[in-house]
Protein backbone atom coordinates (compact mmCIF):
# COMPACT_ATOMS: atom_id res chain seq x y z
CA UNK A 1 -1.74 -3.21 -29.40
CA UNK A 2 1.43 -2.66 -31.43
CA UNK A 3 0.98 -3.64 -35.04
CA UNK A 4 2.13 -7.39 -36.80
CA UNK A 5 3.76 -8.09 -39.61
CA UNK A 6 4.35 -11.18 -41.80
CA UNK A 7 1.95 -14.27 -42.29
CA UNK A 8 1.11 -17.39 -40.21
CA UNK A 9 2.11 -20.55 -41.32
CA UNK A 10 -0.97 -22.85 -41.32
CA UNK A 11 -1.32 -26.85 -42.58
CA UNK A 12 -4.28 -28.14 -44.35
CA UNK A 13 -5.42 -31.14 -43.32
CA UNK A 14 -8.37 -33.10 -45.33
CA UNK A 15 -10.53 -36.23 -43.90
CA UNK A 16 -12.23 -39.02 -45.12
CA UNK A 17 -15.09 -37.18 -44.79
CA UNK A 18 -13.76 -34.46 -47.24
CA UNK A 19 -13.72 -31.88 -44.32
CA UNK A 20 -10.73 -29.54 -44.19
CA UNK A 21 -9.29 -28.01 -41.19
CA UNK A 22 -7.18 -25.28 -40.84
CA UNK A 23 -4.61 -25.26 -38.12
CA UNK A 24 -2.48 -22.35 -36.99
CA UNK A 25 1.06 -23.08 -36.31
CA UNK A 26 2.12 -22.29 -32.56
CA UNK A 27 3.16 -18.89 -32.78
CA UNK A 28 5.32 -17.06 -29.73
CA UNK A 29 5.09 -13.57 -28.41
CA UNK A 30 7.82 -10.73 -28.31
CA UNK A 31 8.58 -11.02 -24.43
CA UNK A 32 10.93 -8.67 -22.65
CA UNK A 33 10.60 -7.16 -19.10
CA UNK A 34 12.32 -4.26 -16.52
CA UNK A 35 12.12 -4.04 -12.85
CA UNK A 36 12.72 -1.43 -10.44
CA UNK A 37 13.08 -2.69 -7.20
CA UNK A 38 12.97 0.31 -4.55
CA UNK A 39 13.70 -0.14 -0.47
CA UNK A 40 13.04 1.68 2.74
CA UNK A 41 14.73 -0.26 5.62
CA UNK A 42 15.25 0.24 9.34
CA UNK A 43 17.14 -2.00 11.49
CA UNK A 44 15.85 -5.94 11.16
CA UNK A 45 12.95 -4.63 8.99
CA UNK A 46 12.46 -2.98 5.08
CA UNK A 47 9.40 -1.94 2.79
CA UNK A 48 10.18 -2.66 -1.00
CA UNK A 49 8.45 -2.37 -3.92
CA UNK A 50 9.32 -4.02 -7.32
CA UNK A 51 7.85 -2.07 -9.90
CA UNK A 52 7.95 -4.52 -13.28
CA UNK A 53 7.24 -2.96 -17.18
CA UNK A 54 6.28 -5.66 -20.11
CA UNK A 55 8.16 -4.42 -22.22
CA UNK A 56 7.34 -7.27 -24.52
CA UNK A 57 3.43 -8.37 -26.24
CA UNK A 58 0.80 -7.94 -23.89
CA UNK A 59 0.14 -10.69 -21.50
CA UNK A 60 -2.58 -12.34 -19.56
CA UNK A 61 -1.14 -13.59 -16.06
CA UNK A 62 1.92 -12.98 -14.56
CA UNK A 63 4.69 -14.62 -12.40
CA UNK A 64 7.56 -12.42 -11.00
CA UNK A 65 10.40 -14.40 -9.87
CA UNK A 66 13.88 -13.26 -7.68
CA UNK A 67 16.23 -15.15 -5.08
CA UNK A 68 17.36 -13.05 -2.26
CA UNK A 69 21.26 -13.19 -1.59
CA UNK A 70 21.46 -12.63 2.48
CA UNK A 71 18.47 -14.74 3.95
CA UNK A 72 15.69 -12.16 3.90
CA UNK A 73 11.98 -13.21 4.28
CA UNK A 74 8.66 -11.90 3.04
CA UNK A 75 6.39 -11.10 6.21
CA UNK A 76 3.23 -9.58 4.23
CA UNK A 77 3.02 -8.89 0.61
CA UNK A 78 0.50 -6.47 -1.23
CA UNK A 79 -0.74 -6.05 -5.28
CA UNK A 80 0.66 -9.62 -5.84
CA UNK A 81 -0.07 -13.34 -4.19
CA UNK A 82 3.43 -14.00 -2.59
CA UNK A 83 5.22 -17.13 -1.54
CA UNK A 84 8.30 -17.93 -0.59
CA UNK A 85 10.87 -21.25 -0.67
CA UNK A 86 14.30 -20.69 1.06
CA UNK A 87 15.81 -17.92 -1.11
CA UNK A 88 12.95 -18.22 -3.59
CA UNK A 89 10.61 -15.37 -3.76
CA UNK A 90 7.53 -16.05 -6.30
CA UNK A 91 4.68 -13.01 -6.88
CA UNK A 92 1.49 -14.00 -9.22
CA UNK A 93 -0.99 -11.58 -10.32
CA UNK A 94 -3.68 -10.47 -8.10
CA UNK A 95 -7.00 -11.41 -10.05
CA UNK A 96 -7.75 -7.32 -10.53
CA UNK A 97 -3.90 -6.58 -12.03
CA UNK A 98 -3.24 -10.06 -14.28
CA UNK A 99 -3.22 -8.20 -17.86
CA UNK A 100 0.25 -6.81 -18.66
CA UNK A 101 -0.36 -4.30 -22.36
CA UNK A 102 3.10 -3.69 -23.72
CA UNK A 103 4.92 -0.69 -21.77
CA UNK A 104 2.26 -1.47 -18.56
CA UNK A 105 3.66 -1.37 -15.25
CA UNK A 106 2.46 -3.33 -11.96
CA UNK A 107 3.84 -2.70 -8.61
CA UNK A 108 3.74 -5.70 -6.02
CA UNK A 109 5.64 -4.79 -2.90
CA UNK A 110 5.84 -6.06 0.68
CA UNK A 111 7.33 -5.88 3.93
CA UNK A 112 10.10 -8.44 5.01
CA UNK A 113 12.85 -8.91 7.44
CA UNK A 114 17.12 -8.88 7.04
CA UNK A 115 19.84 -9.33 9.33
CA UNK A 116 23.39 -7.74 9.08
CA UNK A 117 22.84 -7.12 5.29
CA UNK A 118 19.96 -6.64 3.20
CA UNK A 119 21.25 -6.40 -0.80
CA UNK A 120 18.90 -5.88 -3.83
CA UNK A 121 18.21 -9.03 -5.31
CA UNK A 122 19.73 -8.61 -8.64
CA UNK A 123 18.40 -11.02 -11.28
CA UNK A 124 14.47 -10.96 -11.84
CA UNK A 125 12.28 -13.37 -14.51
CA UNK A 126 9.13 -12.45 -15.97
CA UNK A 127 6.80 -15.77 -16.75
CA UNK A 128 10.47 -17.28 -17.07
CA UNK A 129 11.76 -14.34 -19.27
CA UNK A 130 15.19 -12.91 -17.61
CA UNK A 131 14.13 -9.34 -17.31
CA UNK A 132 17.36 -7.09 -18.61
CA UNK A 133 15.49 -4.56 -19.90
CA UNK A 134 15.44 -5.53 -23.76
CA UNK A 135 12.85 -7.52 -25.83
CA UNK A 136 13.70 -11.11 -27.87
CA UNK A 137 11.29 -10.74 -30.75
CA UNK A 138 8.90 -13.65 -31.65
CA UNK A 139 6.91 -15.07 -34.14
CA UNK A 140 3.37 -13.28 -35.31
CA UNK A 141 0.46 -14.40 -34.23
CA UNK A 142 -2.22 -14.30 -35.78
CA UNK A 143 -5.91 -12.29 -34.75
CA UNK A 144 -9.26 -13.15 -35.38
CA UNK A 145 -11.87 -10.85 -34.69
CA UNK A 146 -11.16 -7.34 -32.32
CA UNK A 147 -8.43 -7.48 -29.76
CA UNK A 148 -9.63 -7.40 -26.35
CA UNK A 149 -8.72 -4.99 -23.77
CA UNK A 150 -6.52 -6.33 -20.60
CA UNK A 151 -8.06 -6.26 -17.36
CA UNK A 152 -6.90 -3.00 -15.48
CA UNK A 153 -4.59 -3.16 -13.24
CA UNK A 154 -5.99 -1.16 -10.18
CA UNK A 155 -8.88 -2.62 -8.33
CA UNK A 156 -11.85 -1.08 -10.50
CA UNK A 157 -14.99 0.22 -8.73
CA UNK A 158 -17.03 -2.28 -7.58
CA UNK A 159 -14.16 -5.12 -7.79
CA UNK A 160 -12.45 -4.61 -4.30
CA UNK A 161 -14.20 -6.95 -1.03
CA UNK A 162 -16.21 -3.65 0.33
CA UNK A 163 -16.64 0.08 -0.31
CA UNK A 164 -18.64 2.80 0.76
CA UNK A 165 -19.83 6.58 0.34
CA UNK A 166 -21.33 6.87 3.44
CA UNK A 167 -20.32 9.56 6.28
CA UNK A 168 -19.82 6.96 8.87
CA UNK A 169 -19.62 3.94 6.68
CA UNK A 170 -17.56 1.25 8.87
CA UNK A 171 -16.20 -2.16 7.65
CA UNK A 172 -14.28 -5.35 9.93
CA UNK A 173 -12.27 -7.37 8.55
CA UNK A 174 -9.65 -9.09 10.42
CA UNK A 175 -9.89 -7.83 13.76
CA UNK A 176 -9.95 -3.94 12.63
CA UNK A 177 -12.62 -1.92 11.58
CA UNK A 178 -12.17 0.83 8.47
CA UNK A 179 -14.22 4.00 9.22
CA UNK A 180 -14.83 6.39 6.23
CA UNK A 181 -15.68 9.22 9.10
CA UNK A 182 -16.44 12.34 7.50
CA UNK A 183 -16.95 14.41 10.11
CA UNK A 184 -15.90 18.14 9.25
CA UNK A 185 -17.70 21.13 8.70
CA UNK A 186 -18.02 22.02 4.41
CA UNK A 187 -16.90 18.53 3.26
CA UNK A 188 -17.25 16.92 0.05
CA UNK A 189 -17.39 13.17 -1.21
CA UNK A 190 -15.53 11.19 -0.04
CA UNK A 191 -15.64 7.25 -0.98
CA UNK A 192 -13.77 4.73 1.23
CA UNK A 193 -12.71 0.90 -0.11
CA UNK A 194 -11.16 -1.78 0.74
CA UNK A 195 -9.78 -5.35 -0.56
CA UNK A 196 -8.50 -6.04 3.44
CA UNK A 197 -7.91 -3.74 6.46
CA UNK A 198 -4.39 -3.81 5.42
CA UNK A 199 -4.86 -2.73 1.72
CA UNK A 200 -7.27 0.44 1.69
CA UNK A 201 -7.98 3.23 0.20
CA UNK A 202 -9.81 6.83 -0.27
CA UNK A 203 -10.81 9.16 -2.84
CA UNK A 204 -11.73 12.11 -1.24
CA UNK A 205 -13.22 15.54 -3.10
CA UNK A 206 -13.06 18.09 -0.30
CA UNK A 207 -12.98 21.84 -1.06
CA UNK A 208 -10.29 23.79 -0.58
CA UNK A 209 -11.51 25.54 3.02
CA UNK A 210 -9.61 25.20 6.27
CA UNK A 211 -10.36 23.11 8.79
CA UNK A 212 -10.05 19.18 8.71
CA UNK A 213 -12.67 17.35 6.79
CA UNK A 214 -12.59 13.99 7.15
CA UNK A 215 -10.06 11.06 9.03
CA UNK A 216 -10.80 7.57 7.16
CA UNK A 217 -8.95 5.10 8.95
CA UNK A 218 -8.00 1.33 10.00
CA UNK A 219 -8.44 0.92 13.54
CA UNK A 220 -6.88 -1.91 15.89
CA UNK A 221 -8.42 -1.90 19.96
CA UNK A 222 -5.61 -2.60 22.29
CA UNK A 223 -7.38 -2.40 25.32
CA UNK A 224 -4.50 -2.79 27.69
CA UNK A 225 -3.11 -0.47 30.44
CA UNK A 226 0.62 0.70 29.85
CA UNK A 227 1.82 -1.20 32.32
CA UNK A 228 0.37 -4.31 31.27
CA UNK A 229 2.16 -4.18 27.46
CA UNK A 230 5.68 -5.75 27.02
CA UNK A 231 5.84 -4.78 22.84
CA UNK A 232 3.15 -2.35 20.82
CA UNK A 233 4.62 -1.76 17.66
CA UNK A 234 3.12 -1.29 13.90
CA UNK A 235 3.90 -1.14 10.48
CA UNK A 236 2.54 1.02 7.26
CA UNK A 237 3.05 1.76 3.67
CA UNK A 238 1.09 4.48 2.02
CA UNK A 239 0.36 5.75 -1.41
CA UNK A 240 -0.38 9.55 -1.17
CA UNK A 241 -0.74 12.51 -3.41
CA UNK A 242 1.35 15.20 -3.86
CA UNK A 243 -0.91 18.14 -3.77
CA UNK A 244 -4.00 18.84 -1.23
CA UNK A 245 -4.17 19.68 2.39
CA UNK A 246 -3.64 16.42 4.72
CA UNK A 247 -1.73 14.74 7.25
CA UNK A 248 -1.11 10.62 7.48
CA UNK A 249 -1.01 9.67 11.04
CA UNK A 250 -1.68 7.52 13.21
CA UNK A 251 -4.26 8.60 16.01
CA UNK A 252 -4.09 6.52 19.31
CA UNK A 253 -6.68 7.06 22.55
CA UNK A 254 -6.05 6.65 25.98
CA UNK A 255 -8.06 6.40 29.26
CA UNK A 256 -11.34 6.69 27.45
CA UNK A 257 -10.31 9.27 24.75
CA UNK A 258 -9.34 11.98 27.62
CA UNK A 259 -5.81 11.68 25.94
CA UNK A 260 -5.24 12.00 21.91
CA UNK A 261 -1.80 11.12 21.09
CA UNK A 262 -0.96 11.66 17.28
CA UNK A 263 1.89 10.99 14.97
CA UNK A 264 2.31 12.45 12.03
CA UNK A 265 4.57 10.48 9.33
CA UNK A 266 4.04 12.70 6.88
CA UNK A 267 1.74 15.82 5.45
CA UNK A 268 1.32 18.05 2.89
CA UNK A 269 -0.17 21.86 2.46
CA UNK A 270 -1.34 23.98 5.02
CA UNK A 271 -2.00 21.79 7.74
CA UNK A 272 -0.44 21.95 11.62
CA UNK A 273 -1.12 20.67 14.93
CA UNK A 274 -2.77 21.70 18.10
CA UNK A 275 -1.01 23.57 20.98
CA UNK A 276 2.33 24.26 21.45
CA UNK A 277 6.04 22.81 20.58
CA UNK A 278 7.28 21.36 23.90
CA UNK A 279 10.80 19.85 22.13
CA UNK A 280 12.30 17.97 19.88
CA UNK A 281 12.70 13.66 20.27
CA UNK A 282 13.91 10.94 18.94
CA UNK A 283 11.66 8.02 20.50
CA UNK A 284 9.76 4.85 18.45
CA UNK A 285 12.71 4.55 16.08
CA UNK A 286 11.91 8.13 14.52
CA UNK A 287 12.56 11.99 15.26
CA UNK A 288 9.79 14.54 15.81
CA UNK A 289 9.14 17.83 17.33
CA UNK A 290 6.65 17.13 20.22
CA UNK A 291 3.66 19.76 20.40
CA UNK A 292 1.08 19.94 23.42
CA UNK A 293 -2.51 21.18 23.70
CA UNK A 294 -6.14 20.51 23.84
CA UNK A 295 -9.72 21.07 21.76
CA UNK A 296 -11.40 21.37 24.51
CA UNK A 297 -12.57 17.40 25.22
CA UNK A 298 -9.50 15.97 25.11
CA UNK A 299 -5.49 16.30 25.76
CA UNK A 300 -3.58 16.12 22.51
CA UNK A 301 0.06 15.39 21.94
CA UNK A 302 1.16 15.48 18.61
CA UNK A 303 4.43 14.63 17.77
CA UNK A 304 5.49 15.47 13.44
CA UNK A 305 8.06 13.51 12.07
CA UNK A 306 10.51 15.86 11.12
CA UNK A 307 10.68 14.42 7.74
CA UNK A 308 8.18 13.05 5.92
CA UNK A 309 7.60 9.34 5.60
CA UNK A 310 5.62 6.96 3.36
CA UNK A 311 6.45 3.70 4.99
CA UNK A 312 8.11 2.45 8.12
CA UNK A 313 7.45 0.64 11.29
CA UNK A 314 6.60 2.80 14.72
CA UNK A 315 7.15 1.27 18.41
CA UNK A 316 4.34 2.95 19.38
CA UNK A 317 4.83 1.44 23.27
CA UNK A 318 8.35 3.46 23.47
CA UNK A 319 6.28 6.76 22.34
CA UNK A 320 3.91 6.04 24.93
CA UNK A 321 6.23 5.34 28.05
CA UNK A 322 7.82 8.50 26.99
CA UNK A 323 4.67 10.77 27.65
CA UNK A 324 4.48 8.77 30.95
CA UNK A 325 8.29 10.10 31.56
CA UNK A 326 7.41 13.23 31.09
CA UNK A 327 4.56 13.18 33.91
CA UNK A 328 1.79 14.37 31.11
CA UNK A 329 0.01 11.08 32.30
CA UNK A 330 0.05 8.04 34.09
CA UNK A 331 -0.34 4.36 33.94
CA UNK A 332 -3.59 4.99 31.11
CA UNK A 333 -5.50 2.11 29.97
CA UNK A 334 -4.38 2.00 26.05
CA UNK A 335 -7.38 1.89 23.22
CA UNK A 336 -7.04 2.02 20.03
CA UNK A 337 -4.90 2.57 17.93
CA UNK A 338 -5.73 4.01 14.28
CA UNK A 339 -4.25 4.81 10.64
CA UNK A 340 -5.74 7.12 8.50
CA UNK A 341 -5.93 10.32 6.76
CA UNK A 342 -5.99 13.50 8.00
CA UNK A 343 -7.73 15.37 5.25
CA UNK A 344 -8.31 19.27 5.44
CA UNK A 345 -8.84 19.62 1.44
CA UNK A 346 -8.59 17.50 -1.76
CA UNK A 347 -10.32 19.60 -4.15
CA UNK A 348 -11.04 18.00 -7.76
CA UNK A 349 -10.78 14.32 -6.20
CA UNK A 350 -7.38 12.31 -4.82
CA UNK A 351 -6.21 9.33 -4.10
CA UNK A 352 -5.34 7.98 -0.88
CA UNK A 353 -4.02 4.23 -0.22
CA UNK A 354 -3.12 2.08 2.19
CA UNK A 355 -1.00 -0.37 0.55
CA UNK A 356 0.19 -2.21 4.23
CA UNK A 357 -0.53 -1.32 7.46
CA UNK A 358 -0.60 -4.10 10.87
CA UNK A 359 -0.51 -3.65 14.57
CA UNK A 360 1.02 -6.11 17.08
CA UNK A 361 0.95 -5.79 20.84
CA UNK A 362 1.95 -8.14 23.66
């Protein structure tokens, strides 16, 4: 807490009854604010996160406020309670990330849709502050007693709707089930948790050995032959370290898990897939290079974005049919469809989170 200076005014008020009371004068806060707002887009869709720093007193409970210029909407929001009136766009505090300490940052972001343009909203207010990147200074306040630390403003252990340590701890929420699914040779601790199966996360201690470790995921079951789907797309934002051994991709089964189809959005350290490059593609609204193989029980295409990725939307139905094209398989009975983490090592612990991740099939 940054220190005060000066004296609060205060009125002395005596009763009939010879009582006096001592009353504070209101007193108001130095308030101030910055945003970063950051976007990855692809056509009709975008990921943004608004990263916001009180730059002013420290705060309890927070409103972030913008107006969008070219009719965008809000389709799923994370680290913030969104809503949204015409061009309106309101975010309050999550009830793990409501204290704001002078110089703290909190990151809501979401996923929305835009048509023909999609500009960066350009004025933002903080509890009704303009945030320009400046403080107005206010009046002391006074304390009584010790000041109180703010609330921290990452889910803290304990606080999030369900975690686990276990090696095959599993968790449904909303139609998909997390798996923490350590299932390597030589692995470590790993601890899996989760506020929804859209907002996960991982902290994984693995040693730094070859050989994969551990895939915590979020799985959706399709259950639906190719043939039989008009639209299977899906959607993700990640949080991932920059150090480690890993891979985040999604890993989707086919025909009873004869066929392993994997794509990798992005990865880090030594890591690689199985088999053989076959050739390069641009299919599901990304690029990869295409690599064939097998472990032995099952058929595994892997295709690695040739750049990596931390958010984005797949149409995982075009990847599919384009196997099919290629005669690898036929019309196979779709099953599901997982996110997770491909972890090899993570020595010393890190983080892994799933800030937004959905599947929708037709």
């Amino acid at each position: 807490m940054r220190p005060r200076t000066g004296m609060a005014l205060a009125a002395v008020l005596t009763l009939a009854t010879g009582l006096a009371v001592v009353a504070a004068a209101q007193a108001s806060a130095a308030t101030g604010c910055r945003v970063a707002y950051t976007v990855n887009q692809w056509p009709g869709g975008f990921t943004a996160n608004v990263a916001v720093t009180n730059l002013g007193d420290p705060i309890n409970g927070w409103r972030l406020e913008w107006s969008f210029a070219n009719g965008q909407t809000v389709a799923q929001g994370w680290n913030g309670v969104f809503s949204q009136s015409g061009a309106r766009v309101t975010v309050a505090n999550q009830s793990y990330n409501g204290g704001l300490g002078t110089n703290a940052t909190v990151t809501p972001g979401f996923n929305g849709t835009w048509n023909g343009t999609n500009s960066a909203p350009t004025a933002f207010t903080l509890n009704g502050v303009a945030c320009t990147g400046s403080t107005t200074p206010g009046n002391p306040t006074p304390t009584t007693g010790s000041p109180t630390t703010p609330p921290p403003t990452t889910p803290p252990p304990g606080g999030v709707a369900w975690q686990s340590s276990d090696q095959w701890g599993t968790w449904t929420n909303g139609g998909y089930t997390l798996y923490n699914n350590i299932w390597g040779s030589g692995a470590g601790s790993q601890t899996i948790w989760a506020n929804s199966y859209s907002n996960w996360g991982v902290t994984a201690n693995h040693p730094n050995t070859g050989g994969v470790k551990s895939y915590p995921n979020a799985t959706r079951n399709v259950n639906r032959n190719l043939s039989a789907l008009r639209t299977l797309t899906s959607s993700f934002n990640v949080t991932v370290p920059g150090g480690g051994a890993y891979a985040t991709t999604y890993d989707i089964w086919a025909n009873n898990h004869a066929y392993e189809i994997m794509l990798w959005m992005n990865k880090t350290g030594p890591v690689g897939p199985l088999g053989s490059l076959q050739t390069m593609a641009s299919v599901g609204g990304h690029t990869w290079q295409v690599y064939r193989g097998s472990n032995g029980a099952n058929e595994v295409f892997s295709f690695i974005r040739t750049s990596n990725t931390n958010a984005g939307s797949v149409d995982v139905l075009a990847v599919m049919n384009w196997i099919r094209a290629q005669g690898w398989y036929g019309d196979v009975l779709i099953g599901d469809v997982q996110l997770g983490y491909e972890i090899t090592s993570s020595a010393g612990g890190l983080n892994f989170t799933t800030n937004s991740y959905s599947v929708s099939f037709s």
